[in-house]
N, C-alpha and C. Protein backbone atom coordinates (compact mmCIF):
# COMPACT_ATOMS: atom_id res chain seq x y z
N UNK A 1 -84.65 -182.08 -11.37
CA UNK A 1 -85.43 -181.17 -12.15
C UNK A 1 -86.55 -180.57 -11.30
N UNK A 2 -87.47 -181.69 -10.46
CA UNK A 2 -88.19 -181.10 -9.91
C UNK A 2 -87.64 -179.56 -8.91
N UNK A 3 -86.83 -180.14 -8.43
CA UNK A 3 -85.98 -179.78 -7.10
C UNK A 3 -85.60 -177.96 -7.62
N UNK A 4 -84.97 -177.98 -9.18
CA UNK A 4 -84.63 -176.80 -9.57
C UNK A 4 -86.01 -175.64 -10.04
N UNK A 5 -87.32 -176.32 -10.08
CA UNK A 5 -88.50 -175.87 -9.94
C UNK A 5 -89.04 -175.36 -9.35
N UNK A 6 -88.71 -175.84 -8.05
CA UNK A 6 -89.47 -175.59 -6.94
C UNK A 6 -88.29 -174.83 -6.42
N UNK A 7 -86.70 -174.31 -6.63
CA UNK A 7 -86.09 -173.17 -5.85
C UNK A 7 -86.10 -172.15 -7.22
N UNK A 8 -86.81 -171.68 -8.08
CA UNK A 8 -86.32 -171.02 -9.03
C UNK A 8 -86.12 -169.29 -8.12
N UNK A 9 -87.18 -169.46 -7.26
CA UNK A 9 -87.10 -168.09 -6.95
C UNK A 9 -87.19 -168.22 -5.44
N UNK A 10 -87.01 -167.00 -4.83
CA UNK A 10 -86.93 -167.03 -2.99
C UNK A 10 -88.58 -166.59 -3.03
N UNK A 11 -88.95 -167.37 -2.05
CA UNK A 11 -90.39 -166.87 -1.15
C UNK A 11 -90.80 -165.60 -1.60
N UNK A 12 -92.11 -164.94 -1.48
CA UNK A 12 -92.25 -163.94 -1.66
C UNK A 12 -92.48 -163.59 -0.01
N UNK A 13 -92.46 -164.24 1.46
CA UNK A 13 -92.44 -163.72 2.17
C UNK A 13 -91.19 -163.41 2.41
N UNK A 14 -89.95 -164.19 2.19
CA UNK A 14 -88.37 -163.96 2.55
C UNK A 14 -88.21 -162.88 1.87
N UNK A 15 -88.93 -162.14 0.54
CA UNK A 15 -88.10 -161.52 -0.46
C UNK A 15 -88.77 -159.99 0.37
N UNK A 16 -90.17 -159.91 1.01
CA UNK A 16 -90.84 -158.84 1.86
C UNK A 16 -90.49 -158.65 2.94
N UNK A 17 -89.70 -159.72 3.74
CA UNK A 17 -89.21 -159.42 5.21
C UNK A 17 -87.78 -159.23 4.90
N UNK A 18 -86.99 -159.60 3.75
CA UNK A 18 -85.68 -158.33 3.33
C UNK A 18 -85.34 -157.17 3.16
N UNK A 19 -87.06 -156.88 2.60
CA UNK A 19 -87.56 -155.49 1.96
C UNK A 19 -86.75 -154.37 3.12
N UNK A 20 -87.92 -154.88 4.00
CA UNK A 20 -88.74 -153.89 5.03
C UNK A 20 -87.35 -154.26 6.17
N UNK A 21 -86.84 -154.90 6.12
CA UNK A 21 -84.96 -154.95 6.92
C UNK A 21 -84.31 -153.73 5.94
N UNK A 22 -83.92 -154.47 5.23
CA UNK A 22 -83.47 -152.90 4.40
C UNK A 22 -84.18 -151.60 4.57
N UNK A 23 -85.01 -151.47 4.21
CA UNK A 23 -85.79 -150.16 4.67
C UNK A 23 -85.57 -149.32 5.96
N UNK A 24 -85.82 -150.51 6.59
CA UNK A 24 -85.23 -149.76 8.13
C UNK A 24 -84.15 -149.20 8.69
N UNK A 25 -83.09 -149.41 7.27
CA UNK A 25 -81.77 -148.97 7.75
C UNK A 25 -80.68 -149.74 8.38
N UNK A 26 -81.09 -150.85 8.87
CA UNK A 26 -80.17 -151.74 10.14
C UNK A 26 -79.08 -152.18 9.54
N UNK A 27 -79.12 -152.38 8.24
CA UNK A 27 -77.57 -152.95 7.18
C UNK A 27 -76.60 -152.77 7.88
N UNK A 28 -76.18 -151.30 7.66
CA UNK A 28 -75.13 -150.46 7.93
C UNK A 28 -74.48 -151.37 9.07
N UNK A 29 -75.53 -151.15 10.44
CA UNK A 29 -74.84 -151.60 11.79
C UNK A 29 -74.88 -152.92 11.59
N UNK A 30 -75.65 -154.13 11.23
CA UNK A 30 -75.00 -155.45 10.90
C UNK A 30 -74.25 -155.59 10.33
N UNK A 31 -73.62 -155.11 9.10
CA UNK A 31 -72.50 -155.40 8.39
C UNK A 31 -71.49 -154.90 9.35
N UNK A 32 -71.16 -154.12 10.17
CA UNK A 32 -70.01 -153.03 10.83
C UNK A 32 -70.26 -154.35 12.01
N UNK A 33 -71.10 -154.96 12.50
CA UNK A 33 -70.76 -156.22 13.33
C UNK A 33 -70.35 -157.43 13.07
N UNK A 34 -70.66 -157.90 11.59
CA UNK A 34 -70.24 -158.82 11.08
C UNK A 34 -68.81 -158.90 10.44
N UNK A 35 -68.30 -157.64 9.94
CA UNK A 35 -66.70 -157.48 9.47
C UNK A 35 -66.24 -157.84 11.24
N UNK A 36 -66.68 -156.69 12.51
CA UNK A 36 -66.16 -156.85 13.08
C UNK A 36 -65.79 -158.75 13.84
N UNK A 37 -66.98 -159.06 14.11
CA UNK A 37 -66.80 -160.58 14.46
C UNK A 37 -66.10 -161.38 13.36
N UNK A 38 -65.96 -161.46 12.00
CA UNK A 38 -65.32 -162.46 11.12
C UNK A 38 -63.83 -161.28 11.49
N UNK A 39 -63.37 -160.29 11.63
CA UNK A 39 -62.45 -160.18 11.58
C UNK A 39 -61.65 -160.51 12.20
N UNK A 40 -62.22 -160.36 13.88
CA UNK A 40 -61.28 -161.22 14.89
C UNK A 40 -60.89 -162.70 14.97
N UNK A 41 -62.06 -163.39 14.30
CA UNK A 41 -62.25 -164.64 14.15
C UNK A 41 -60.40 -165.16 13.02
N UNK A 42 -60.46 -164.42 12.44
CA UNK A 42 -59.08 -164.51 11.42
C UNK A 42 -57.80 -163.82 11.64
N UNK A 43 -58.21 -163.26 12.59
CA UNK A 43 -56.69 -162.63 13.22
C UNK A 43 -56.36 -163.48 13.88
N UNK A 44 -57.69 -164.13 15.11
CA UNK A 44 -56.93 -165.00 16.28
C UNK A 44 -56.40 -166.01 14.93
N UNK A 45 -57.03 -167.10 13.87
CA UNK A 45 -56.97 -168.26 13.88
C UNK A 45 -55.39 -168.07 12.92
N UNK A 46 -55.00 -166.77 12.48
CA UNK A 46 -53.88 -166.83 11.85
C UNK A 46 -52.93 -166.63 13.14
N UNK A 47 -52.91 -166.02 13.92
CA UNK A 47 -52.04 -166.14 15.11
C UNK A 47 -51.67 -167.37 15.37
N UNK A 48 -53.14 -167.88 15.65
CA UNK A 48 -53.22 -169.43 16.10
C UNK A 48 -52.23 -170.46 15.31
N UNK A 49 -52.33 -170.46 13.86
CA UNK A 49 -51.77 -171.43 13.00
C UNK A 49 -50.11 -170.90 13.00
N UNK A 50 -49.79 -169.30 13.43
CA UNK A 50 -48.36 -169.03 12.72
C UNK A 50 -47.57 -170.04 14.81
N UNK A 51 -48.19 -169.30 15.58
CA UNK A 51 -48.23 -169.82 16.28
C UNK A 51 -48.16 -171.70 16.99
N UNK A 52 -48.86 -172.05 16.56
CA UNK A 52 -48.88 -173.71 17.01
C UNK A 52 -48.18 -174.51 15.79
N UNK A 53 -47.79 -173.98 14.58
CA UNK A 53 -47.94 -174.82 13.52
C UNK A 53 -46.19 -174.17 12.79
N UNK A 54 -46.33 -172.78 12.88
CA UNK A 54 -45.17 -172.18 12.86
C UNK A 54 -44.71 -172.53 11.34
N UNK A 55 -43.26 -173.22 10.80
CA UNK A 55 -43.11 -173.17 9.62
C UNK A 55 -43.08 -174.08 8.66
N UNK A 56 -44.29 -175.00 9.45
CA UNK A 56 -44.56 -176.01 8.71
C UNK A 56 -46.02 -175.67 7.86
N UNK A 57 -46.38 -174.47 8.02
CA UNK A 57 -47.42 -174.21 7.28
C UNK A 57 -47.60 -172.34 6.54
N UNK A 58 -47.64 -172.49 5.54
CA UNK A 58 -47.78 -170.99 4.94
C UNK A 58 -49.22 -170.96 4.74
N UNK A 59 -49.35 -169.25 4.77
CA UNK A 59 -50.64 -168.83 4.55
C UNK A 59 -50.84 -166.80 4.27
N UNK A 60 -51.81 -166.83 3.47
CA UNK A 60 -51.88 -165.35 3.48
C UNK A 60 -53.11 -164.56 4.58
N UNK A 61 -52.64 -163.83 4.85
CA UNK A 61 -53.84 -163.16 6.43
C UNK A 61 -54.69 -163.28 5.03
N UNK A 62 -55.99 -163.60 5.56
CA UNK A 62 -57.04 -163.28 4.60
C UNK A 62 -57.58 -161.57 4.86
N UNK A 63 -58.33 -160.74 3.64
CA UNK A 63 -58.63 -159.83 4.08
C UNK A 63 -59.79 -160.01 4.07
N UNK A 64 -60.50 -160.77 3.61
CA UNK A 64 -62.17 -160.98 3.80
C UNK A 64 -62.28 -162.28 3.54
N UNK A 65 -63.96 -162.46 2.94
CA UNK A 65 -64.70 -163.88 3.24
C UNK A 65 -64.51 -164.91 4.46
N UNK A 66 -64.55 -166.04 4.51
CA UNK A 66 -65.17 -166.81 5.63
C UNK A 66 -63.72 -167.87 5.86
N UNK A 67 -62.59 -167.90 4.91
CA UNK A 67 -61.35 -169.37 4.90
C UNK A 67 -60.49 -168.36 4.93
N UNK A 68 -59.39 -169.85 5.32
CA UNK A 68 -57.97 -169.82 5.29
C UNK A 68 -57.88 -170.71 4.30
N UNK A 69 -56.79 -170.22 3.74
CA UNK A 69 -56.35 -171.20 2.06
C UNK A 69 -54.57 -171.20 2.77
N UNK A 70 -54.52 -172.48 3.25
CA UNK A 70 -53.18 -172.40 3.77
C UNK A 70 -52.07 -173.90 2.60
N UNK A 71 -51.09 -173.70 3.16
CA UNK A 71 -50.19 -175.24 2.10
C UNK A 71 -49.06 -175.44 3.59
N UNK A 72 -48.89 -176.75 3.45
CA UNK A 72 -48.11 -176.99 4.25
C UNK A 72 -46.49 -177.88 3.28
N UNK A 73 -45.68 -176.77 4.44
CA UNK A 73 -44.81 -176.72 3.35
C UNK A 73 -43.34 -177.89 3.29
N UNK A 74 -43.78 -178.94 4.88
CA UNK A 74 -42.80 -179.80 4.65
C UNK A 74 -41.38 -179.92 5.21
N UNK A 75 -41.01 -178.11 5.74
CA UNK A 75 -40.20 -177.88 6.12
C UNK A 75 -39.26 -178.68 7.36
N UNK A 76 -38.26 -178.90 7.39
CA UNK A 76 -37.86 -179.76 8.47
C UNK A 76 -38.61 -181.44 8.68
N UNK A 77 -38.12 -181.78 7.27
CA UNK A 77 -38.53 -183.03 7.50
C UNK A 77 -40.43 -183.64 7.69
N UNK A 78 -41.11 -182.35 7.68
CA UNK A 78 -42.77 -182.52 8.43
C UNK A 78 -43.54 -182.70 7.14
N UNK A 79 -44.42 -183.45 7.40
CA UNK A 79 -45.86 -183.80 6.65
C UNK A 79 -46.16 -183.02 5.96
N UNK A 80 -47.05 -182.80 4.50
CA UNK A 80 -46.44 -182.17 3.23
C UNK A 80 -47.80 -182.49 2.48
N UNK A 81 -48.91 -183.65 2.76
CA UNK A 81 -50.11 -184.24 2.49
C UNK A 81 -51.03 -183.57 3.10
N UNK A 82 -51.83 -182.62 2.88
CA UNK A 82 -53.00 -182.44 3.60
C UNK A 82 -53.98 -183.22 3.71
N UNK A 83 -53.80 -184.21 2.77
CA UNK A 83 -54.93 -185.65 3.41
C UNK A 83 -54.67 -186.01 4.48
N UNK A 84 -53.15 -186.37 4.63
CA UNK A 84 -52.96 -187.09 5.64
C UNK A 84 -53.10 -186.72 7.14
N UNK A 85 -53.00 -185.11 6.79
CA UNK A 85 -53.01 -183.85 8.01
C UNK A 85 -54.16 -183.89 8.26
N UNK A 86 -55.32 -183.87 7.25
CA UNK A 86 -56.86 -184.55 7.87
C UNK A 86 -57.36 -185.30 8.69
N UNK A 87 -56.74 -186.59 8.26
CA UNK A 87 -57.08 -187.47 8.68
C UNK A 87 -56.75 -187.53 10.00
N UNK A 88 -55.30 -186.99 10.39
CA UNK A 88 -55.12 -186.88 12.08
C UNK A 88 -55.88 -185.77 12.41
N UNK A 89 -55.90 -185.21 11.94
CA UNK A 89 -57.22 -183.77 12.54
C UNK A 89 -58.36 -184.44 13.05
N UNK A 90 -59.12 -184.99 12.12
CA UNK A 90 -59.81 -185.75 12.57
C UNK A 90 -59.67 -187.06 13.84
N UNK A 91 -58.99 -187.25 14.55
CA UNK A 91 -58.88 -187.99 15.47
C UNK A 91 -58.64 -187.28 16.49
N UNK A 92 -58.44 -185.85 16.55
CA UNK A 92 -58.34 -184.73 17.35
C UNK A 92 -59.45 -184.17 17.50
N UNK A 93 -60.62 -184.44 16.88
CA UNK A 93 -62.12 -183.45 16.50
C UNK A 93 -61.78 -182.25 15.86
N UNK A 94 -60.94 -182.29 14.87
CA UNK A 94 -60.93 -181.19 14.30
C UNK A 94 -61.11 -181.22 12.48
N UNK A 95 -62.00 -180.52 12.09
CA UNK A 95 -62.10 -180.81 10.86
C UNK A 95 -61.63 -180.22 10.04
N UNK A 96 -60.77 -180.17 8.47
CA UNK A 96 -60.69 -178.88 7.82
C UNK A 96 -60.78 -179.81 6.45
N UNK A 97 -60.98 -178.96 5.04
CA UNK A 97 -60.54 -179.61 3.75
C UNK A 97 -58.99 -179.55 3.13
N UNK A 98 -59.39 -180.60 2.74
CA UNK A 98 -57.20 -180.63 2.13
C UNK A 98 -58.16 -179.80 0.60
N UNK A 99 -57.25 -179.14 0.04
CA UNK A 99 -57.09 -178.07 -0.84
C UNK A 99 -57.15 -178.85 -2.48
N UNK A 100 -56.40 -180.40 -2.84
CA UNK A 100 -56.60 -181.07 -3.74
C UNK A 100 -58.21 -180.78 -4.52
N UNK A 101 -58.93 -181.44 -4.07
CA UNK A 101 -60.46 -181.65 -4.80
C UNK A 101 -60.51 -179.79 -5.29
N UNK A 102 -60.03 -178.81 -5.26
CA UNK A 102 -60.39 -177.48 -5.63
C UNK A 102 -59.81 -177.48 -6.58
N UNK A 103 -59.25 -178.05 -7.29
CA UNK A 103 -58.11 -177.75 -8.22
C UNK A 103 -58.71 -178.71 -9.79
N UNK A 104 -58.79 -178.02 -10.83
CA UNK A 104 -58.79 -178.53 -11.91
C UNK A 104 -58.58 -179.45 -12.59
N UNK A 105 -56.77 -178.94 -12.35
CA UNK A 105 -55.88 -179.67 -13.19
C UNK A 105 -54.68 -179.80 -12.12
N UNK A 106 -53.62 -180.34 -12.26
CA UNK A 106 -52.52 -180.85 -11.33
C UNK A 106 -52.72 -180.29 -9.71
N UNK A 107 -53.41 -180.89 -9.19
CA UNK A 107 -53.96 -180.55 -7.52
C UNK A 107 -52.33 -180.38 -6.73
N UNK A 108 -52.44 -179.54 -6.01
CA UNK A 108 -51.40 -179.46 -5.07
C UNK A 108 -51.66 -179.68 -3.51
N UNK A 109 -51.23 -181.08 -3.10
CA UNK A 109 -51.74 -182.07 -2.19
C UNK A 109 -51.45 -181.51 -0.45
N UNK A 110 -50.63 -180.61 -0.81
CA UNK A 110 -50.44 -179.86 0.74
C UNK A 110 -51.30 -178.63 0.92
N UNK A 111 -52.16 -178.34 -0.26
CA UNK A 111 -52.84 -177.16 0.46
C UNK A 111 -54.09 -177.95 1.35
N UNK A 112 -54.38 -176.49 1.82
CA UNK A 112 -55.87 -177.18 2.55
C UNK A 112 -56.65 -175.78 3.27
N UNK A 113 -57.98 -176.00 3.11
CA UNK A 113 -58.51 -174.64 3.19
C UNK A 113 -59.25 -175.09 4.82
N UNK A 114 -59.08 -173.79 5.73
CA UNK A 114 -59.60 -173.80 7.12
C UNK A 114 -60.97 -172.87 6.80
N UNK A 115 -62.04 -173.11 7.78
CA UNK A 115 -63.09 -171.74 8.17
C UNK A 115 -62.79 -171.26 9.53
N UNK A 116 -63.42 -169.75 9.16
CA UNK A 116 -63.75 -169.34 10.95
C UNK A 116 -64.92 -168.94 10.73
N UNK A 117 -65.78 -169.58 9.68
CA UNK A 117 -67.34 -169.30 9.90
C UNK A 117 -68.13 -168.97 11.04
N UNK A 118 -68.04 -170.75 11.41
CA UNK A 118 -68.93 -170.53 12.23
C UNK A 118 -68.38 -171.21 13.93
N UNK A 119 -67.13 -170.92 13.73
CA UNK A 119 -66.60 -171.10 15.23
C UNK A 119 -66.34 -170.18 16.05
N UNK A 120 -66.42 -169.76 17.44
CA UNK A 120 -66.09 -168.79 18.00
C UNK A 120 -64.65 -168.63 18.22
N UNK A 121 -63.98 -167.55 18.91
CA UNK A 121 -62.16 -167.47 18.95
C UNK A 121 -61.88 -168.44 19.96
N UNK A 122 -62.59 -169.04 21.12
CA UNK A 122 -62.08 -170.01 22.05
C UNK A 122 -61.96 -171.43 20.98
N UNK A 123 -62.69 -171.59 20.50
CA UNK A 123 -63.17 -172.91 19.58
C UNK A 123 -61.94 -173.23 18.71
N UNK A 124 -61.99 -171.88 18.14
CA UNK A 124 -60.54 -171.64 16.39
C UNK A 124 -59.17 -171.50 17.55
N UNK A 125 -59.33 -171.38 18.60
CA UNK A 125 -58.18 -171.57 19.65
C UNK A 125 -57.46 -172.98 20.48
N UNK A 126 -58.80 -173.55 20.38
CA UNK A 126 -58.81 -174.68 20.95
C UNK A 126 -58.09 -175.93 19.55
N UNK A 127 -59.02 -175.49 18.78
CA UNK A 127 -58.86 -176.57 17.50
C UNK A 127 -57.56 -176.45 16.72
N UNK A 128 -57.16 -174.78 16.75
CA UNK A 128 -55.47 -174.92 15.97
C UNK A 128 -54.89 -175.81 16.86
N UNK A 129 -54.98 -175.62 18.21
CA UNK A 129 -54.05 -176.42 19.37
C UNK A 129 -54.26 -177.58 19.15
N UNK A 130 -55.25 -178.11 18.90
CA UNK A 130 -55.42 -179.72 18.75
C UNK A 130 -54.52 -179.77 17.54
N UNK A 131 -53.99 -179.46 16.56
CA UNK A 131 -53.86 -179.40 15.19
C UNK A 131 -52.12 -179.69 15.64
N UNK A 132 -51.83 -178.69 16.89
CA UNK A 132 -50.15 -178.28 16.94
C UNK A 132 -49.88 -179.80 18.40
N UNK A 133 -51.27 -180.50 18.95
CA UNK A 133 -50.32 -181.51 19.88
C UNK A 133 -49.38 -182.96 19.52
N UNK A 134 -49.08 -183.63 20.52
CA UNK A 134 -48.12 -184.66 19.97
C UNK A 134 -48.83 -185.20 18.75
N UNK A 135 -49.92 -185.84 18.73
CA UNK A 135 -50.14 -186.86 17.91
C UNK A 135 -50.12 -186.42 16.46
N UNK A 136 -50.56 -184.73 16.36
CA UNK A 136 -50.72 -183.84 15.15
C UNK A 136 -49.68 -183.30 14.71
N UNK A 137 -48.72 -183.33 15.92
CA UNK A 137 -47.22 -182.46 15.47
C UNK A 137 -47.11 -182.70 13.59
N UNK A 138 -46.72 -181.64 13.26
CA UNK A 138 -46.33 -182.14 11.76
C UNK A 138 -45.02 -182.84 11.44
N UNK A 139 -44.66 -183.56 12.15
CA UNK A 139 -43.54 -184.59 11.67
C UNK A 139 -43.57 -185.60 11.37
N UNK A 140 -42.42 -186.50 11.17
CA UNK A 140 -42.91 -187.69 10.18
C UNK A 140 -43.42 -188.46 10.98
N UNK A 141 -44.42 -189.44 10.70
CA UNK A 141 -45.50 -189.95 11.32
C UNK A 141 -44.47 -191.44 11.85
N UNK A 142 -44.86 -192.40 13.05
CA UNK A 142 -44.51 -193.51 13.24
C UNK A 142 -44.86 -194.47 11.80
N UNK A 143 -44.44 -195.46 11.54
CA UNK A 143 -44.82 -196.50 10.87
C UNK A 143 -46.14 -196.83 11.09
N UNK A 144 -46.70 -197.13 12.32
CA UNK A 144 -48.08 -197.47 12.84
C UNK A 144 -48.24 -196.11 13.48
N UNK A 145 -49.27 -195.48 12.70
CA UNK A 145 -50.05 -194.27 13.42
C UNK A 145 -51.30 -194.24 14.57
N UNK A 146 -50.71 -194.51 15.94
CA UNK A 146 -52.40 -194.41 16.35
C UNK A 146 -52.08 -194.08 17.69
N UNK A 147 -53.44 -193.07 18.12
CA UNK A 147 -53.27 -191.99 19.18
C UNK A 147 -54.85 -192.92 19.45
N UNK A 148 -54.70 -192.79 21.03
CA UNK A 148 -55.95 -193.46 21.35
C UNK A 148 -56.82 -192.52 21.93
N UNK A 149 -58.16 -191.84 21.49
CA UNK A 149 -58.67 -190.56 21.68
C UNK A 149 -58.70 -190.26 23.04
N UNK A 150 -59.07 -189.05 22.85
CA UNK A 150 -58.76 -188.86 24.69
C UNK A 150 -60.86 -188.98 24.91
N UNK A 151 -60.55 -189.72 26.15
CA UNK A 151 -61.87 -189.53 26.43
C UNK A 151 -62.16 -190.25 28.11
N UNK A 152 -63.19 -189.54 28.71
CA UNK A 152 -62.90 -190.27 30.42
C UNK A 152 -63.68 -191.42 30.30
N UNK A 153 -63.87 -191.59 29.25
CA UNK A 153 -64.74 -193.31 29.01
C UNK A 153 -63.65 -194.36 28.75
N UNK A 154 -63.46 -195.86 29.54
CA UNK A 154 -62.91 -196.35 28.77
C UNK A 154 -63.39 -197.04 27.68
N UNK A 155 -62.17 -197.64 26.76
CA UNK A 155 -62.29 -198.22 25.33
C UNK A 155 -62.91 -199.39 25.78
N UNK A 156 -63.62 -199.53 25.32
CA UNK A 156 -64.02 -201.20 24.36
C UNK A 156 -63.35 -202.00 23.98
N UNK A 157 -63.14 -203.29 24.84
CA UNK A 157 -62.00 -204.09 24.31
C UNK A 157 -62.74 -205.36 23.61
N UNK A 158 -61.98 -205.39 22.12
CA UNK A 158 -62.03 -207.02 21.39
C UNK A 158 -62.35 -208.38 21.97
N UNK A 159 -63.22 -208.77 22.43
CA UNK A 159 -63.04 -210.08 22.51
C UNK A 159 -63.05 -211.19 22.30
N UNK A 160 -63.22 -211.28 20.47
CA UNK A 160 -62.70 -211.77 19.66
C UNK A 160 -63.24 -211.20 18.78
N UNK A 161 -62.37 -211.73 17.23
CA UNK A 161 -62.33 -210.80 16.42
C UNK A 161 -61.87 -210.86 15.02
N UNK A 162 -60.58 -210.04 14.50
CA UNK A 162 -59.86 -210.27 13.40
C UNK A 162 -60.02 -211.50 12.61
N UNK A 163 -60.77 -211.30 11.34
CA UNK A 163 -60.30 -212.78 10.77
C UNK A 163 -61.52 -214.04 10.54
N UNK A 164 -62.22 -213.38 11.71
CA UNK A 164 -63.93 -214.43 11.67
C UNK A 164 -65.22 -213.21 11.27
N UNK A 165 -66.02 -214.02 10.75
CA UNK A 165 -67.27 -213.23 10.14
C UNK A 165 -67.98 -212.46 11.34
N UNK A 166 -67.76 -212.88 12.82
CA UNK A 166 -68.46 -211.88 13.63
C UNK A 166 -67.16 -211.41 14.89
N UNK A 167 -67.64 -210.71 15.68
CA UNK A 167 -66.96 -210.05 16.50
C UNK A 167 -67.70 -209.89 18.10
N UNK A 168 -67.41 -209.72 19.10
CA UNK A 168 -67.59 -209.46 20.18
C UNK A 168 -66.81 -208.52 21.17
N UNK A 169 -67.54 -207.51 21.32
CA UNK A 169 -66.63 -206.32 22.23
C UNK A 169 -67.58 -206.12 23.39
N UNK A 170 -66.35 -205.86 24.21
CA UNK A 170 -66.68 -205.85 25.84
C UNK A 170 -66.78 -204.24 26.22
N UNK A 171 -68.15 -203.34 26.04
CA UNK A 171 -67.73 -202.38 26.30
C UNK A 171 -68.26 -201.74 27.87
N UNK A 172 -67.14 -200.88 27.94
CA UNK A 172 -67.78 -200.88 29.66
C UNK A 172 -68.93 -199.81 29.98
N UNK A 173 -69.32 -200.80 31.56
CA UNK A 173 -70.51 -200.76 31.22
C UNK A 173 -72.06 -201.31 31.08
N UNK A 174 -71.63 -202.55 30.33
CA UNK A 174 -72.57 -203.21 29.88
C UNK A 174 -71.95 -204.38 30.49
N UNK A 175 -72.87 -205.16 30.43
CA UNK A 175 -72.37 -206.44 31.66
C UNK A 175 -72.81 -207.35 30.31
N UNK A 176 -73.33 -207.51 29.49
CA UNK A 176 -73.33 -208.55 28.14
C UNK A 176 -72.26 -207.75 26.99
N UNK A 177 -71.33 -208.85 26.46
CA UNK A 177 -70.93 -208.37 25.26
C UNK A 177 -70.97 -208.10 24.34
N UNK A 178 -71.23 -206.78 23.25
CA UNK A 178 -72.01 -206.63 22.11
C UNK A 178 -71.32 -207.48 20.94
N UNK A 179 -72.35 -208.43 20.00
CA UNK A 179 -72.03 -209.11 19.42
C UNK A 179 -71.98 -208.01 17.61
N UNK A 180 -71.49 -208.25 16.84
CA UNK A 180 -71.32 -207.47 15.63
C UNK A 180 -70.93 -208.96 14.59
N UNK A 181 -71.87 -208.69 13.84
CA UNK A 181 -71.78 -210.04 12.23
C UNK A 181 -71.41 -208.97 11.26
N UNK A 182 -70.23 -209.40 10.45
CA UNK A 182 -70.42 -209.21 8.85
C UNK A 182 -71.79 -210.23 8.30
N UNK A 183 -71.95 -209.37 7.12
CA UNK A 183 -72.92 -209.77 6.56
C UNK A 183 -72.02 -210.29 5.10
């Protein structure tokens, strides 16, 4: 309550330094830069997806706003869950929403909505690719799913563990082993 009190209205300095932007005319040429930058931004990332991802995923070119509202369609045997397509995204550094939580009433579990907000075209280039490599391929997943991230650090190994209230990992590096308690 407080919270909706205190935003009822914008600043009266934000609402005077809009003014006097408008006034000046500059709209015109920011908007004619901003279609232009979100536009490329959605050409590359639909290239990108028809491209790396091909016909395991449908989608309509967007003609405006900031997403991709894509569904993955399963084809040839491939992954069909956009949770699950998350969740390996995420082990790739790549983030997007599965499309379920938007939905009302009977959610349809393969959509999933992308941005090109606020990424540049190398970035929305880089990240479909993470989306299209082995571990992300859209096919049916191993029984045990696990890709060990890429990174020039090595892992942290267990040195003991599973099963007892505390843990000890050897990470490199550190010449003592970090100790970790459940509580």
């Amino acid at each position: 309550m407080c919270k909706q009190f205190s935003d009822a209205h914008t600043s009266t300095f934000a609402q005077a330094t809009a003014a006097q932007y408008l006034r000046a005319g500059r709209m015109p040429g920011t908007l004619a830069n901003v279609r232009k930058v979100y536009g490329e931004r959605a050409r590359v990332m639909g290239a990108a997806l028809a491209r790396e991802l091909g016909d395991a995923v449908e989608f309509t070119q967007p003609q405006g706003g900031l997403f991709f509202w894509a569904r993955l369609t399963g084809k040839g045997g491939k992954i069909k869950d956009a949770g699950e397509f998350a969740k390996r995204a995420i082990e790739q550094g790549v983030a997007f929403v599965p499309g379920a939580p938007f939905y009302a009433k009977d959610p349809d579990v393969a959509t999933f909505r992308l941005s090109f907000a606020t990424a540049d075209v190398l970035k929305i280039e880089e990240g479909v690719g993470r989306l299209g490599e082995d571990g992300l391929r859209i096919e049916n997943p191993p029984l045990v799913f696990w890709r060990r991230p890429r990174s020039k650090f090595p892992t942290p190994r267990l040195l003991q563990g599973p099963g007892s209230r505390s843990a000890q990992i050897q990470a490199p590096g550190f010449e003592q082993p970090l100790s970790l308690a459940r509580a």
